[in-house]
Protein backbone atom coordinates (compact mmCIF):
# COMPACT_ATOMS: atom_id res chain seq x y z
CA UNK A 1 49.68 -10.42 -5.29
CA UNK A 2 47.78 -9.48 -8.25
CA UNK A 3 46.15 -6.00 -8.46
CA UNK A 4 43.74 -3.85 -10.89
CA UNK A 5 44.07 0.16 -10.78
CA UNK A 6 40.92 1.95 -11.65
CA UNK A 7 40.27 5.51 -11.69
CA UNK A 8 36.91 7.40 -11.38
CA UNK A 9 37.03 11.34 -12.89
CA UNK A 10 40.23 10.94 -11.76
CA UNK A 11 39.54 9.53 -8.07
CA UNK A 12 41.96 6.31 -8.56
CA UNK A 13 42.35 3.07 -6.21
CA UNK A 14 43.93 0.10 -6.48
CA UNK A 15 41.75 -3.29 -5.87
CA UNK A 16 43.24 -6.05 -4.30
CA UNK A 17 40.91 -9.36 -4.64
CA UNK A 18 41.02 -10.78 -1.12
CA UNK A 19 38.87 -13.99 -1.94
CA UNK A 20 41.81 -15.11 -4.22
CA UNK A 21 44.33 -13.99 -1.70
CA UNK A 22 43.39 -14.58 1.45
CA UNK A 23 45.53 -11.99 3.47
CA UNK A 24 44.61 -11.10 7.09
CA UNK A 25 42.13 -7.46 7.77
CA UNK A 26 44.74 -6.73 9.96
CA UNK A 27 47.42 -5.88 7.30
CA UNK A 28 45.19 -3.87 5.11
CA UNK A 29 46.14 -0.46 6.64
CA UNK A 30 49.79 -1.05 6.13
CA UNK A 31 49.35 -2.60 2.46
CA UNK A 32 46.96 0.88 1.68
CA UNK A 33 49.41 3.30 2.98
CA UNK A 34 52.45 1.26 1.25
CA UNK A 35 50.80 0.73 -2.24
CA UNK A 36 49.10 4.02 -2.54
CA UNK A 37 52.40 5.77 -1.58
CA UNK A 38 53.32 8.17 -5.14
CA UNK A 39 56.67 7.55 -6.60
CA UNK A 40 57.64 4.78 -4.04
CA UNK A 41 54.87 2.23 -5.00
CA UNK A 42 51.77 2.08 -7.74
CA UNK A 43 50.39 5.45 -5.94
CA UNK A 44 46.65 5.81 -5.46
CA UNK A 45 44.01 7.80 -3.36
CA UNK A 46 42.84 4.66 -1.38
CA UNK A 47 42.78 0.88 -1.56
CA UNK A 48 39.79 -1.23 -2.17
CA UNK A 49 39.39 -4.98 -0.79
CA UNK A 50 37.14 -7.27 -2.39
CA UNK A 51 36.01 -10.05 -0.40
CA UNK A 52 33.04 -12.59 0.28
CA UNK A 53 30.17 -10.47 1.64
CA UNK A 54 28.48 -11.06 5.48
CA UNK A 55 25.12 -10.34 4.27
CA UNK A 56 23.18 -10.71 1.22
CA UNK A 57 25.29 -9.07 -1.55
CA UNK A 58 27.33 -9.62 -4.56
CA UNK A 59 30.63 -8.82 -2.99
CA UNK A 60 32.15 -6.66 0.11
CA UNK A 61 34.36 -3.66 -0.34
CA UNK A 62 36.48 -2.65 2.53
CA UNK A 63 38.18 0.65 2.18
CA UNK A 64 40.95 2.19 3.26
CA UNK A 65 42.83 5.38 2.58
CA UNK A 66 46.08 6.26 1.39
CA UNK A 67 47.45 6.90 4.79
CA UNK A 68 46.27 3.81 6.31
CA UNK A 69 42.72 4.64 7.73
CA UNK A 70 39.97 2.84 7.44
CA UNK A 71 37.05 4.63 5.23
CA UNK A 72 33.40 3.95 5.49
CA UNK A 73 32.73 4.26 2.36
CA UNK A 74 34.03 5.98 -0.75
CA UNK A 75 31.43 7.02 -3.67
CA UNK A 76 33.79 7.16 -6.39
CA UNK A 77 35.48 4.21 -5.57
CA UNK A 78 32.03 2.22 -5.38
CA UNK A 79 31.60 3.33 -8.93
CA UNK A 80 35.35 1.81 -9.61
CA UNK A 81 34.42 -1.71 -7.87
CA UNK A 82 31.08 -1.82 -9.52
CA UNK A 83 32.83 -2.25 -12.63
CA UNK A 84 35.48 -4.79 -10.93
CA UNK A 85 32.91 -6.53 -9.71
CA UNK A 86 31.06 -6.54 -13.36
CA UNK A 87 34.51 -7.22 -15.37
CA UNK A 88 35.22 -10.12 -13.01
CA UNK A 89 31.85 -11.35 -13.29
CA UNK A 90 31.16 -11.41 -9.06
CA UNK A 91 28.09 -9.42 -10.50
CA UNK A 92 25.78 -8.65 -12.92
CA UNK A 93 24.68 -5.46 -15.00
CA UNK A 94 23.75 -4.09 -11.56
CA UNK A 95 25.89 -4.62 -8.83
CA UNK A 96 25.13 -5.14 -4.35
CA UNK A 97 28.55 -3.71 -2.31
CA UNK A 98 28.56 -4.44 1.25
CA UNK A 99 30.37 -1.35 2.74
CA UNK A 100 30.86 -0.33 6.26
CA UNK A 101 28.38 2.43 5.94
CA UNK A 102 25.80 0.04 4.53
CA UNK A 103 24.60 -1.21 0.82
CA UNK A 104 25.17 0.58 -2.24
CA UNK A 105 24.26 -0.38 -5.44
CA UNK A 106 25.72 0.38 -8.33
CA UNK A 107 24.03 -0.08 -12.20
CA UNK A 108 26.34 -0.50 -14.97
CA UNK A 109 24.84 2.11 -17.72
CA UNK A 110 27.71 1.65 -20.75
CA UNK A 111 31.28 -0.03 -20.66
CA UNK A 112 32.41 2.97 -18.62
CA UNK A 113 29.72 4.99 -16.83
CA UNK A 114 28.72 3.52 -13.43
CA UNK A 115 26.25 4.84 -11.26
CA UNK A 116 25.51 4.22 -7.90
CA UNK A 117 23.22 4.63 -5.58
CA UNK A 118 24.62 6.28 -2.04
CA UNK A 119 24.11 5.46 1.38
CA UNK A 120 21.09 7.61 2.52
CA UNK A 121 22.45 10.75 5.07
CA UNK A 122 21.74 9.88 8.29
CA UNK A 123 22.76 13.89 9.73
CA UNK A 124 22.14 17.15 7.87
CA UNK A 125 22.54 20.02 9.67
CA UNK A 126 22.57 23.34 7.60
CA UNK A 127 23.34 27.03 8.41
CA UNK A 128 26.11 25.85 10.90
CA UNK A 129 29.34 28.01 11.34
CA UNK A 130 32.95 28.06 12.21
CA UNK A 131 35.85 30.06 12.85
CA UNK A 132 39.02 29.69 11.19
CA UNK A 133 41.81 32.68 11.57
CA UNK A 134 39.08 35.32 13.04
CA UNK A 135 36.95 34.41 10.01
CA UNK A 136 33.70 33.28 9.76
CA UNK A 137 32.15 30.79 7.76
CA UNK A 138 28.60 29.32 6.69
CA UNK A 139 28.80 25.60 6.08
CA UNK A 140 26.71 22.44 5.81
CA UNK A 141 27.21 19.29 8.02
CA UNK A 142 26.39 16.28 6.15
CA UNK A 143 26.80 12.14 7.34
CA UNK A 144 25.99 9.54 4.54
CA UNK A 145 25.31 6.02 5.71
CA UNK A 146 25.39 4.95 9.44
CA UNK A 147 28.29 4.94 11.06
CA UNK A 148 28.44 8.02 8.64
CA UNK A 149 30.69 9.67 6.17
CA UNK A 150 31.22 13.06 7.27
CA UNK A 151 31.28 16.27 5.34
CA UNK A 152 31.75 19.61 5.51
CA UNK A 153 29.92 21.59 2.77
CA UNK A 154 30.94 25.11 2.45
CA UNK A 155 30.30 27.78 -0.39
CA UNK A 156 33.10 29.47 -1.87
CA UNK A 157 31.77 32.30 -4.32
CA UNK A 158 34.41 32.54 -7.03
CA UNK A 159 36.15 29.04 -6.56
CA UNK A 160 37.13 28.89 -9.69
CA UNK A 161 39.45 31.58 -9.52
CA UNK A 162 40.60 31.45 -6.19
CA UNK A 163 44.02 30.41 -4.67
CA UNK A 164 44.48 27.09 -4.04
CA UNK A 165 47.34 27.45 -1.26
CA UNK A 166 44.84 29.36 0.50
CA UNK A 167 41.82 26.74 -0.21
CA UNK A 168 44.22 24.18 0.84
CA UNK A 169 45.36 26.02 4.34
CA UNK A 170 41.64 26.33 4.69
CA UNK A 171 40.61 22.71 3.80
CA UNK A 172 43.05 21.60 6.47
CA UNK A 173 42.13 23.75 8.70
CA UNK A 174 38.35 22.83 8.13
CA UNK A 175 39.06 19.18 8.14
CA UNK A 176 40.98 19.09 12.11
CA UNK A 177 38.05 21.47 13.50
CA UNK A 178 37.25 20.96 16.45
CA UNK A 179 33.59 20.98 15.28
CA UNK A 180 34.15 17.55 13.77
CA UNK A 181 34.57 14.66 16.45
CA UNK A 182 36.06 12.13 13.64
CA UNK A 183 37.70 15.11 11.41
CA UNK A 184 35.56 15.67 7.74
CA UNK A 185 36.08 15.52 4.04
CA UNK A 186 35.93 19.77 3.49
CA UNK A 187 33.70 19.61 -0.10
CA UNK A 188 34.34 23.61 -1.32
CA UNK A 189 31.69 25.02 -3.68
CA UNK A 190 29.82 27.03 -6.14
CA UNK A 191 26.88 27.57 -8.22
CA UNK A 192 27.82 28.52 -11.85
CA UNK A 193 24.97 28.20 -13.83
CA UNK A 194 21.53 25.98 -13.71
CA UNK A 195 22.20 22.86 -12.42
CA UNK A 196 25.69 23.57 -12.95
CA UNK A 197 27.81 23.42 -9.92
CA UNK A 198 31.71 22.93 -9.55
CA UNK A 199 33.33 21.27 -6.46
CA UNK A 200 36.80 20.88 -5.04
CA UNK A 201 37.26 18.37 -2.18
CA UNK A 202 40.04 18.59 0.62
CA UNK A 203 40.40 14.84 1.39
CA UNK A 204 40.12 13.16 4.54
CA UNK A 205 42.78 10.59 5.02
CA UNK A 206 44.52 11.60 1.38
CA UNK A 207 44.67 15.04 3.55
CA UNK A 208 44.78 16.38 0.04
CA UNK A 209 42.68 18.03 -2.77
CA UNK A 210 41.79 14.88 -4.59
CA UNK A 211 40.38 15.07 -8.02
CA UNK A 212 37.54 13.82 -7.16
CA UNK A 213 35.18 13.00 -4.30
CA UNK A 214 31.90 11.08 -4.90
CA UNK A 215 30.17 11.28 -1.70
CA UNK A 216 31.53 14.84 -1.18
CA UNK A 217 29.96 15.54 -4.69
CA UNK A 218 26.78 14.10 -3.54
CA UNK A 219 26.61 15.76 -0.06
CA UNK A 220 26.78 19.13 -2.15
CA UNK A 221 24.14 18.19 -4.34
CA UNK A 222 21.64 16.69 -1.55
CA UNK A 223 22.12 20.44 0.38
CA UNK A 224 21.76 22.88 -2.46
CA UNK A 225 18.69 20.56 -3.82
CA UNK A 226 17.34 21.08 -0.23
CA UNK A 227 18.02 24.98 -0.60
CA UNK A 228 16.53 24.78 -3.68
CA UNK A 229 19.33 26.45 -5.30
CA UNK A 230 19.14 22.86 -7.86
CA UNK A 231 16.81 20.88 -9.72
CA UNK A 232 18.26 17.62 -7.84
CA UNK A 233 17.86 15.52 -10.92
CA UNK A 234 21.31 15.25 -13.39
CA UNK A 235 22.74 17.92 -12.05
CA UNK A 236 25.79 18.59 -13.46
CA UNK A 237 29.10 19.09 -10.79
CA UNK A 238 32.77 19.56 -11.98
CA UNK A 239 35.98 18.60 -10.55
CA UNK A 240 39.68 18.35 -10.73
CA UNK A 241 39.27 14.86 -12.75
CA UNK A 242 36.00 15.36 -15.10
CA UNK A 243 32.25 15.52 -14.89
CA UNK A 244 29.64 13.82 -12.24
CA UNK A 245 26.20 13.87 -12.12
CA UNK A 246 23.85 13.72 -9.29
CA UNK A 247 20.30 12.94 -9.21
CA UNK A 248 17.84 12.51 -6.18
CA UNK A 249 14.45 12.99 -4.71
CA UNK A 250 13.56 14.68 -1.05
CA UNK A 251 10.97 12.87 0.58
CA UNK A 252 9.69 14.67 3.97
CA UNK A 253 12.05 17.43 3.36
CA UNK A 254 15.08 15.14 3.50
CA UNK A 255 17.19 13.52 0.60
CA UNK A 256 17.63 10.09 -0.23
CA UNK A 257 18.08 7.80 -3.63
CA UNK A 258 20.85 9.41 -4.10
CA UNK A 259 22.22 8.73 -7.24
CA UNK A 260 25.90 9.46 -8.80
CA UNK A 261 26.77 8.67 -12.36
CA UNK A 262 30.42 9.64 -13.75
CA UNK A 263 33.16 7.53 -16.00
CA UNK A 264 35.57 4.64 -14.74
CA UNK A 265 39.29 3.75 -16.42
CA UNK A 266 40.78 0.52 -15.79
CA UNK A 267 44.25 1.58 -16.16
CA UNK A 268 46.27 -1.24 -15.01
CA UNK A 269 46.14 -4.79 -13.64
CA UNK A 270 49.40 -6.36 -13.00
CA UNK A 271 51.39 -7.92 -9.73
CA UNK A 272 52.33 -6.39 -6.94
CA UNK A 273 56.57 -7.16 -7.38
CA UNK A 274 57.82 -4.44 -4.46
CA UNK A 275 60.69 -5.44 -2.97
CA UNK A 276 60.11 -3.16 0.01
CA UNK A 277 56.66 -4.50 1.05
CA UNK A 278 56.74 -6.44 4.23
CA UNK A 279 53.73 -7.24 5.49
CA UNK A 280 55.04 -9.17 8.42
CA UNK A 281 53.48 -12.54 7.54
């Protein structure tokens, strides 16, 4: 089974190309959660399946995380198959991804930078609260793409210098709320400057801070653009793994176009050799 590891500010997936090898949907979760397993296999925040699209599109991505779940869609990793789909010529300098949450499409701006366009929210709901430990807090609901990728978006002042143990406990805590019907990616935040915003994502179904999180990223953007605490065009947002940038316009008072642009690293292709895998075929 041959294999290509990409990473996206540090966001990093392993692509399987199922229209060369033909494996059944149904063992996807179990190859995700054995591949992406650190130290035991290649290790990776999710999987990525390539396959022949239903609709009118280059290519389809199904995704899955590292524990086995299936994802809707992953921002980060649509970057990361945009350039799969460009080095393995399934597409062109801009490329159409059938997803679960609907069509992205991603534009291919230099050998590295990808950016692509993400599914439109279809549920903002800000000034919500909940409580965690007898605390209080302000957050941010936010769905991209129908069924929708959920989020919860909540300001930290002083992230950068704050705990992580106790962002973590938090995150988790955030993430099995029982605000949130199908749990949430927790996307932690705060304003540092003009258009200048730093992020840290507790990860749903990595149930980890991962170094990146490109729909969390632009969920963040598409609510402090509607506060009008941002510009909404190139606004800068660090992570764990680098730099992305987030532009979009509000139309009606909502956002949409969203667009994120950030680097890709092929960092391995190879063949899948582990003598533990048993996919029961």
């Amino acid at each position: 089974m041959k294999f290509t590891k990409i990473h996206g500010a540090g966001n990093d997936f392993i692509i399987i190309n199922n229209m060369i090898e033909k494996l059944p949907p149904e063992v996807f979760g179990k190859l995700a959660k054995k591949l992406c397993a650190r130290r035991l296999s290649i290790g990776a925040d999710g999987l990525m399946v390539v396959d022949y699209p239903d609709g009118d599109a280059d290519f389809k991505m199904r995704f899955y995380n590292s524990d086995g779940s299936v994802g809707e869609m992953c921002g980060n990793g649509a970057r990361c198959i945009a350039r799969y789909g460009y080095e393995n010529k399934l597409a062109g300098e801009i490329q159409h991804i059938e997803t679960t949450a609907g069509l992205v499409t991603g534009h291919r701006k230099d050998q590295r930078m990808y950016t692509v366009r993400l599914n439109d929210p279809s549920r903002i709901e800000l000034n919500r609260t909940l409580v965690v430990e007898n605390e209080i807090y302000e957050y941010a609901y936010v769905e991209l793409g129908n069924p929708g990728i959920p989020h919860a978006v909540v300001r930290i002042k002083g992230l950068r210098n704050k705990d992580k143990k106790g962002l973590f406990e938090l995150g988790r805590a955030i993430r099995y709320h029982e605000n949130f019907y199908k749990g949430c990616n927790v996307n932690f935040f705060d304003v540092v400057g003009e258009d200048d915003v730093i992020e840290l994502t507790y990860e749903r179904g990595v149930e980890d801070f991962t170094y990146a999180c490109g729909t969390g990223t632009g969920s963040v953007i598409a609510v402090l653009t509607m506060l009008g605490e941002v510009s909404g065009k190139n606004v800068k947002t660090s992570v764990m793994g680098g730099q992305l940038y987030v532009s979009l316009d509000i139309k009606d008072g909502k956002p949409e176009n969203i667009m994120l642009t950030g680097p890709t690293n092929i960092v391995a292709e190879g063949e899948v050799k582990d003598e533990d895998l048993d996919l029961g075929l």
